[in-house]
N, C-alpha and C. Protein backbone atom coordinates (compact mmCIF):
# COMPACT_ATOMS: atom_id res chain seq x y z
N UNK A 1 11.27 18.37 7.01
CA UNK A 1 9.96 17.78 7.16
C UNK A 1 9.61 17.74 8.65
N UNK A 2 8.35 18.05 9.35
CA UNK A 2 7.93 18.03 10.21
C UNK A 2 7.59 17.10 11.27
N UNK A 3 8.38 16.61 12.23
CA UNK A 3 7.80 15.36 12.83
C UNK A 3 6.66 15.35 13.47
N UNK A 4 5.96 14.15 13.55
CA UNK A 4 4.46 14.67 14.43
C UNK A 4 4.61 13.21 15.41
N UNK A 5 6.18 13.07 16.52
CA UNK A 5 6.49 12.30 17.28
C UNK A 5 5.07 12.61 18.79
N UNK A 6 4.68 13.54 18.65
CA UNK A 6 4.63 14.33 19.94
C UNK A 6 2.60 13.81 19.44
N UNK A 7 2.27 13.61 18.45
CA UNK A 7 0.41 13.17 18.49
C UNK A 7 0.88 11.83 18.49
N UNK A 8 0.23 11.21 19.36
CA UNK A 8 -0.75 9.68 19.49
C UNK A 8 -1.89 9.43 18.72
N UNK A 9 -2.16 8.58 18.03
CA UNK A 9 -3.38 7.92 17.68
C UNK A 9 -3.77 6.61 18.71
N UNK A 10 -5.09 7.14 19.09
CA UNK A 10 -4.92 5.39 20.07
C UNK A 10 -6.45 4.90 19.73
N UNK A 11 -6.08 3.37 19.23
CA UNK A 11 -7.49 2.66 19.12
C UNK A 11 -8.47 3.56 20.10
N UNK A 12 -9.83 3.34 19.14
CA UNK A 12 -10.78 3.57 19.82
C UNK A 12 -11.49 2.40 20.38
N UNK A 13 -11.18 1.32 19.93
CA UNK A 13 -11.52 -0.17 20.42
C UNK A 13 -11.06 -0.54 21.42
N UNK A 14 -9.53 -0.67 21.59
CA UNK A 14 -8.97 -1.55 22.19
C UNK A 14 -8.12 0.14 23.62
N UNK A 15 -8.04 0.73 23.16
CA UNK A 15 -7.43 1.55 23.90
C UNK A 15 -5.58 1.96 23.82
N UNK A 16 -4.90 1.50 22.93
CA UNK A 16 -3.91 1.20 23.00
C UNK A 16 -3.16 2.06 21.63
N UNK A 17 -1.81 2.57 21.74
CA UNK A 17 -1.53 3.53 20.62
C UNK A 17 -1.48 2.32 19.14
N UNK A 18 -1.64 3.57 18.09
CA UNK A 18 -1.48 2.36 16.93
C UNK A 18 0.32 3.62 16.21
N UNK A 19 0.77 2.40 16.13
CA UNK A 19 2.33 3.09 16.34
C UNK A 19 2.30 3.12 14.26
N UNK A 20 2.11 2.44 13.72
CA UNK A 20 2.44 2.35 12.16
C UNK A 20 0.98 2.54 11.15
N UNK A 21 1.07 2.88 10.27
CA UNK A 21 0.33 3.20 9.13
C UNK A 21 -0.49 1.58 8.23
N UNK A 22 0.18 0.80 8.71
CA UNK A 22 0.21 -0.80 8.27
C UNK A 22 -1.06 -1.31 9.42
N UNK A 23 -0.96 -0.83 10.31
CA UNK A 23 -1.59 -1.13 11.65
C UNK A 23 -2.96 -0.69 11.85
N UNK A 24 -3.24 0.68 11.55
CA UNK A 24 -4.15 1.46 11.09
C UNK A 24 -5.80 1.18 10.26
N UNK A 25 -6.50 1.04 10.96
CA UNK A 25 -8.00 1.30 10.00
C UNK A 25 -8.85 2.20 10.29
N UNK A 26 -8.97 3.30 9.59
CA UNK A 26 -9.95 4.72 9.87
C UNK A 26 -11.45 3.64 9.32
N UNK A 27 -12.34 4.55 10.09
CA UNK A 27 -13.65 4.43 10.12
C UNK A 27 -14.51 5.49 10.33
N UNK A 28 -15.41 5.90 9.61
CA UNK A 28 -16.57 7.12 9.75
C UNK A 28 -17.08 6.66 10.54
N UNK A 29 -17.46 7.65 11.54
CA UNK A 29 -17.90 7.45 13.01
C UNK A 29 -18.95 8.92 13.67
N UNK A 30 -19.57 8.44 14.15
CA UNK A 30 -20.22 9.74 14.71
C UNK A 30 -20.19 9.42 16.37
N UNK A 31 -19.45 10.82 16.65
CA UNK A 31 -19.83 11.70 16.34
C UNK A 31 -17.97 12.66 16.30
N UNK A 32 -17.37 11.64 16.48
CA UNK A 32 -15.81 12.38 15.92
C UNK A 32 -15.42 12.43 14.57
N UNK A 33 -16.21 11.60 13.19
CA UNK A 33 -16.21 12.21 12.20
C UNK A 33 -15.24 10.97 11.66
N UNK A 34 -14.14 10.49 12.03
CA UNK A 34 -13.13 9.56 11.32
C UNK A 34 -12.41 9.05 12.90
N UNK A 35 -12.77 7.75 13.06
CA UNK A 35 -12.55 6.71 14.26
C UNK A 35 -11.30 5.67 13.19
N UNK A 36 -10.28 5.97 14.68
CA UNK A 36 -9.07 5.32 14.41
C UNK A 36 -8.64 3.77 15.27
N UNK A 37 -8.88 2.75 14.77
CA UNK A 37 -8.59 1.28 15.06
C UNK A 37 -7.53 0.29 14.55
N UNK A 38 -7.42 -0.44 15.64
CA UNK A 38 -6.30 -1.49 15.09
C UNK A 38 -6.41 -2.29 14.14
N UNK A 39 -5.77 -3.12 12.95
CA UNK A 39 -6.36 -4.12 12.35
C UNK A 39 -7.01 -5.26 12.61
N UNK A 40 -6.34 -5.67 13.92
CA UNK A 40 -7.10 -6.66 14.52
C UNK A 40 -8.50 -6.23 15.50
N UNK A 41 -8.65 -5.00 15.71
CA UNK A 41 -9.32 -4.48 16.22
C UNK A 41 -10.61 -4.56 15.27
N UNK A 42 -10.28 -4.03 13.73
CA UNK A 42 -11.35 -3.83 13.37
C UNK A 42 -11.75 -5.38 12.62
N UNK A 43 -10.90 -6.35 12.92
CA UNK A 43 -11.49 -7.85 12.73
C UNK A 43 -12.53 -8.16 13.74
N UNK A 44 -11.99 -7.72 15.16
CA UNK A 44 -13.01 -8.20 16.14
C UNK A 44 -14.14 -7.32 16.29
N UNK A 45 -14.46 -6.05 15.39
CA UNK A 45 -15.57 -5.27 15.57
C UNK A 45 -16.26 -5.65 14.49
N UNK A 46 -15.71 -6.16 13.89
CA UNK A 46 -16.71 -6.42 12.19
C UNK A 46 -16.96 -7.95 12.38
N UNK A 47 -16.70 -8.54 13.39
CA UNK A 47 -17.28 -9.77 13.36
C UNK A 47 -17.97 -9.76 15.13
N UNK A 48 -18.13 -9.06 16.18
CA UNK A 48 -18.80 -8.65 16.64
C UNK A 48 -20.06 -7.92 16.55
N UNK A 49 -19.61 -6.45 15.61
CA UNK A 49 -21.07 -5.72 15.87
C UNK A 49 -21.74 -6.20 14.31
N UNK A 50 -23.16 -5.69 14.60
CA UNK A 50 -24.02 -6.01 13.51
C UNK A 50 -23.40 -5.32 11.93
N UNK A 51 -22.93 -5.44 10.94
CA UNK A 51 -22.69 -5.21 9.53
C UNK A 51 -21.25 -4.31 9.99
N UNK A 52 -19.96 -4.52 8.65
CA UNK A 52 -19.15 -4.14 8.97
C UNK A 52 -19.01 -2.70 8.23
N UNK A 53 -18.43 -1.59 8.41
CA UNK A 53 -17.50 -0.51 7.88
C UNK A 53 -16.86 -0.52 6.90
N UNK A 54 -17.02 0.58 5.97
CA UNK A 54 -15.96 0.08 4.90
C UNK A 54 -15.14 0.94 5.56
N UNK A 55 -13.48 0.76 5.81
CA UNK A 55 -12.38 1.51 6.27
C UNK A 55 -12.31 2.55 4.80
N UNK A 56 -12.20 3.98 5.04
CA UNK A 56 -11.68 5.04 4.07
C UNK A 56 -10.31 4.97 4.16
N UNK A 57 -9.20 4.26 4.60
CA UNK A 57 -8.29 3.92 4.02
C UNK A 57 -7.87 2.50 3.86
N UNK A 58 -8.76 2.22 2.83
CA UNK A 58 -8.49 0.82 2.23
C UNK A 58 -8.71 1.23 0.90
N UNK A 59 -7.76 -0.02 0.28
CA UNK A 59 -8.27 0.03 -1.70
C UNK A 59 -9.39 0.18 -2.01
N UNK A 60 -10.54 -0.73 -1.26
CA UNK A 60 -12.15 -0.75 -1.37
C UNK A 60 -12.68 0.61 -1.42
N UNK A 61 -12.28 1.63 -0.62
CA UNK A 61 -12.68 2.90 -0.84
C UNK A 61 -11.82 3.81 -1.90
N UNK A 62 -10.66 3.62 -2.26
CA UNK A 62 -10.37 4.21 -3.68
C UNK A 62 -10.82 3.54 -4.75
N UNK A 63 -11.54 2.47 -4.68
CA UNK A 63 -12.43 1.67 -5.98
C UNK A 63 -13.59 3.05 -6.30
N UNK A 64 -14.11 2.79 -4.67
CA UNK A 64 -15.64 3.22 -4.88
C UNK A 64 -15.67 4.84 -4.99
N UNK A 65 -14.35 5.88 -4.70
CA UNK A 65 -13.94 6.86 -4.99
C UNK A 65 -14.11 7.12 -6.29
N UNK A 66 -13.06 6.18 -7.34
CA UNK A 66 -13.17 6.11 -8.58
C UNK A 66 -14.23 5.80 -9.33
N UNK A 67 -14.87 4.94 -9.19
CA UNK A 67 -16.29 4.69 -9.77
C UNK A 67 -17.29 5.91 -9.31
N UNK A 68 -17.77 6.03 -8.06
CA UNK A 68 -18.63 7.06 -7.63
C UNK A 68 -18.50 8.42 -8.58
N UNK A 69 -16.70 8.94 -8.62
CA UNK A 69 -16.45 9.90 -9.60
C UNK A 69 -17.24 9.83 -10.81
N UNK A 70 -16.49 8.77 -11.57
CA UNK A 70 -16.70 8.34 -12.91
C UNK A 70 -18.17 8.56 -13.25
N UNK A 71 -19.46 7.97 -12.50
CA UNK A 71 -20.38 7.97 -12.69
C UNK A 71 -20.89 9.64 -12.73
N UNK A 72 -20.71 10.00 -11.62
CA UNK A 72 -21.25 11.47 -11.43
C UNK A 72 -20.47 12.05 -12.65
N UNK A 73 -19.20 12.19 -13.00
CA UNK A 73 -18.35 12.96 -14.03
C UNK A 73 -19.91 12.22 -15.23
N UNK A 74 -19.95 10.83 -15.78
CA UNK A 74 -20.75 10.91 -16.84
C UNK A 74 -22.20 11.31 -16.71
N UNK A 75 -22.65 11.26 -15.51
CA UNK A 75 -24.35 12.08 -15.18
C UNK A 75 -23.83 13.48 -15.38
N UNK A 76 -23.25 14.27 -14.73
CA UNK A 76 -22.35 15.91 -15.00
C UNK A 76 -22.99 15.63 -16.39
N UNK A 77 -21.68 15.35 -17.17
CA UNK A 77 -21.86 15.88 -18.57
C UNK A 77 -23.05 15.22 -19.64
N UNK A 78 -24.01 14.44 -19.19
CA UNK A 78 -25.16 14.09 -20.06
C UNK A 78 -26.12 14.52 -19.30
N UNK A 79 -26.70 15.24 -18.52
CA UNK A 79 -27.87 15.92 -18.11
C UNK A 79 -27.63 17.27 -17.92
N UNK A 80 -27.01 17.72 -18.51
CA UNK A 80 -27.11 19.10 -19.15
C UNK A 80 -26.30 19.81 -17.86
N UNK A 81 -25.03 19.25 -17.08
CA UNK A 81 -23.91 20.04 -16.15
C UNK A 81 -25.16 20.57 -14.74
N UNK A 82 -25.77 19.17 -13.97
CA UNK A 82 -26.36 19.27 -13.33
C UNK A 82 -25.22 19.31 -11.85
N UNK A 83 -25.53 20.66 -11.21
CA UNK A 83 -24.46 20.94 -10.09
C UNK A 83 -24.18 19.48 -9.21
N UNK A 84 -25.68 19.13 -8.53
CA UNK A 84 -25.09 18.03 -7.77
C UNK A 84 -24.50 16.70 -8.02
N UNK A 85 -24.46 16.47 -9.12
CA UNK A 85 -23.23 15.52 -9.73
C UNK A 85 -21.61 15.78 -9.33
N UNK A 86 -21.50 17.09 -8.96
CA UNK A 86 -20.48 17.51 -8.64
C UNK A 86 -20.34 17.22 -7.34
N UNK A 87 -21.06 17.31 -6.47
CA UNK A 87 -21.32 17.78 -4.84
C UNK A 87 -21.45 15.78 -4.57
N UNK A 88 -22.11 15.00 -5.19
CA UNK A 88 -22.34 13.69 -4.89
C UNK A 88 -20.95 13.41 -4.99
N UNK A 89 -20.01 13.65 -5.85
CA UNK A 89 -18.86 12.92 -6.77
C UNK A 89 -17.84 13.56 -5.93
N UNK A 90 -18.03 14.62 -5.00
CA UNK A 90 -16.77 15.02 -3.84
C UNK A 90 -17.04 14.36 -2.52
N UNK A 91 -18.02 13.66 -1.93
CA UNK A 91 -18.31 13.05 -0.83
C UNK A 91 -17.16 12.25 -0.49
N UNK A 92 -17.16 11.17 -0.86
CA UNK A 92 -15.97 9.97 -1.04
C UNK A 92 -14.81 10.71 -0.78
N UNK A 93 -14.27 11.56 -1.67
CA UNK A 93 -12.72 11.80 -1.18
C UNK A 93 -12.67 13.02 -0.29
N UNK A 94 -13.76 13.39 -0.30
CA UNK A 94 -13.95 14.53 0.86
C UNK A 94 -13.79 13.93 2.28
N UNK A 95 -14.31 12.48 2.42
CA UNK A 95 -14.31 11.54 3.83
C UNK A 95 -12.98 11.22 3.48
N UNK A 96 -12.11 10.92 2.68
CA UNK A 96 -11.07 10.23 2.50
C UNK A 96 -9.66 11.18 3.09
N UNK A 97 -9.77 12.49 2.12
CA UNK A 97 -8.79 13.83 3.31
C UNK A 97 -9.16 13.86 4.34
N UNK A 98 -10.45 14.17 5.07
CA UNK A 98 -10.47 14.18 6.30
C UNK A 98 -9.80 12.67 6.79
N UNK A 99 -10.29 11.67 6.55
CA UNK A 99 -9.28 10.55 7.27
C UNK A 99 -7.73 10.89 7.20
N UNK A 100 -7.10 11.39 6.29
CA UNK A 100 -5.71 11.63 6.27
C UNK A 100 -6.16 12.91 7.45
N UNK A 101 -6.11 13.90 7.14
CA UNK A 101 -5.60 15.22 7.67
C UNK A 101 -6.17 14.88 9.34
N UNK A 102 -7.12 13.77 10.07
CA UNK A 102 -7.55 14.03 11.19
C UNK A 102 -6.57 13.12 12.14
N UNK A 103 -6.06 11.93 11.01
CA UNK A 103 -5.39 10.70 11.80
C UNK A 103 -4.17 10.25 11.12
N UNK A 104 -4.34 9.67 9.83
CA UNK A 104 -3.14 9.30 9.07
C UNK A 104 -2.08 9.67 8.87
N UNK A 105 -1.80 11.41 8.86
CA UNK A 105 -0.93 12.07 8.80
C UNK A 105 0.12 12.39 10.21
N UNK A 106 -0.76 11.57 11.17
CA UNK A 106 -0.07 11.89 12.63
C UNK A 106 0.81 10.77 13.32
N UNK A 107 0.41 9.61 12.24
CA UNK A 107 1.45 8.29 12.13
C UNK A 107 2.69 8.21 11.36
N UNK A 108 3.62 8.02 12.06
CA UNK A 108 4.98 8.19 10.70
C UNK A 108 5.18 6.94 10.03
């Protein structure tokens, strides 16, 4: 297995490496696409800036993964296999790999 000792993730808040996966809160961000913060970091930004983030790696976003699916999967198949049911219903975990493959995966 590949170590990835040699990438840093470092808050974008606070400035400082985030060493564990426990520690960790991704956030959609523009204009780098998936913004990497501390937990306490993203306490003091969500009670600082105006309305908070949902983190794409939290349970809250595999809820709304699953439901978002679910819905589009039952619009798909009762309006006659309308394409963008498909294209709506990959958004969510489409943001969710990119959070792994840009940051998560570079924490051991």
């Amino acid at each position: 297995m590949k170590e990835h000792s040699n990438h840093k993730v470092i808050c974008s808040y606070c400035g400082d490496e985030i060493s564990s996966r426990g520690d960790l809160v991704t956030l959609l961000a523009y204009p780098q696409i998936v913004d990497a913060v501390h937990v306490r970091c993203y306490g003091e930004m969500s009670m600082t800036r105006m309305g908070g983030k949902l983190p794409l790696n939290s349970s809250g976003s595999i809820w709304i993964i699953i439901i978002s699916d679910l819905i589009c999967l039952c619009l798909f198949i009762t309006r006659n296999y309308n394409f963008v049911f498909i294209l709506v219903g990959c958004i969510a975990p489409f943001f969710r790999l990119l959070s792994w493959l840009m940051v998560e995966r570079k924490i051991p």
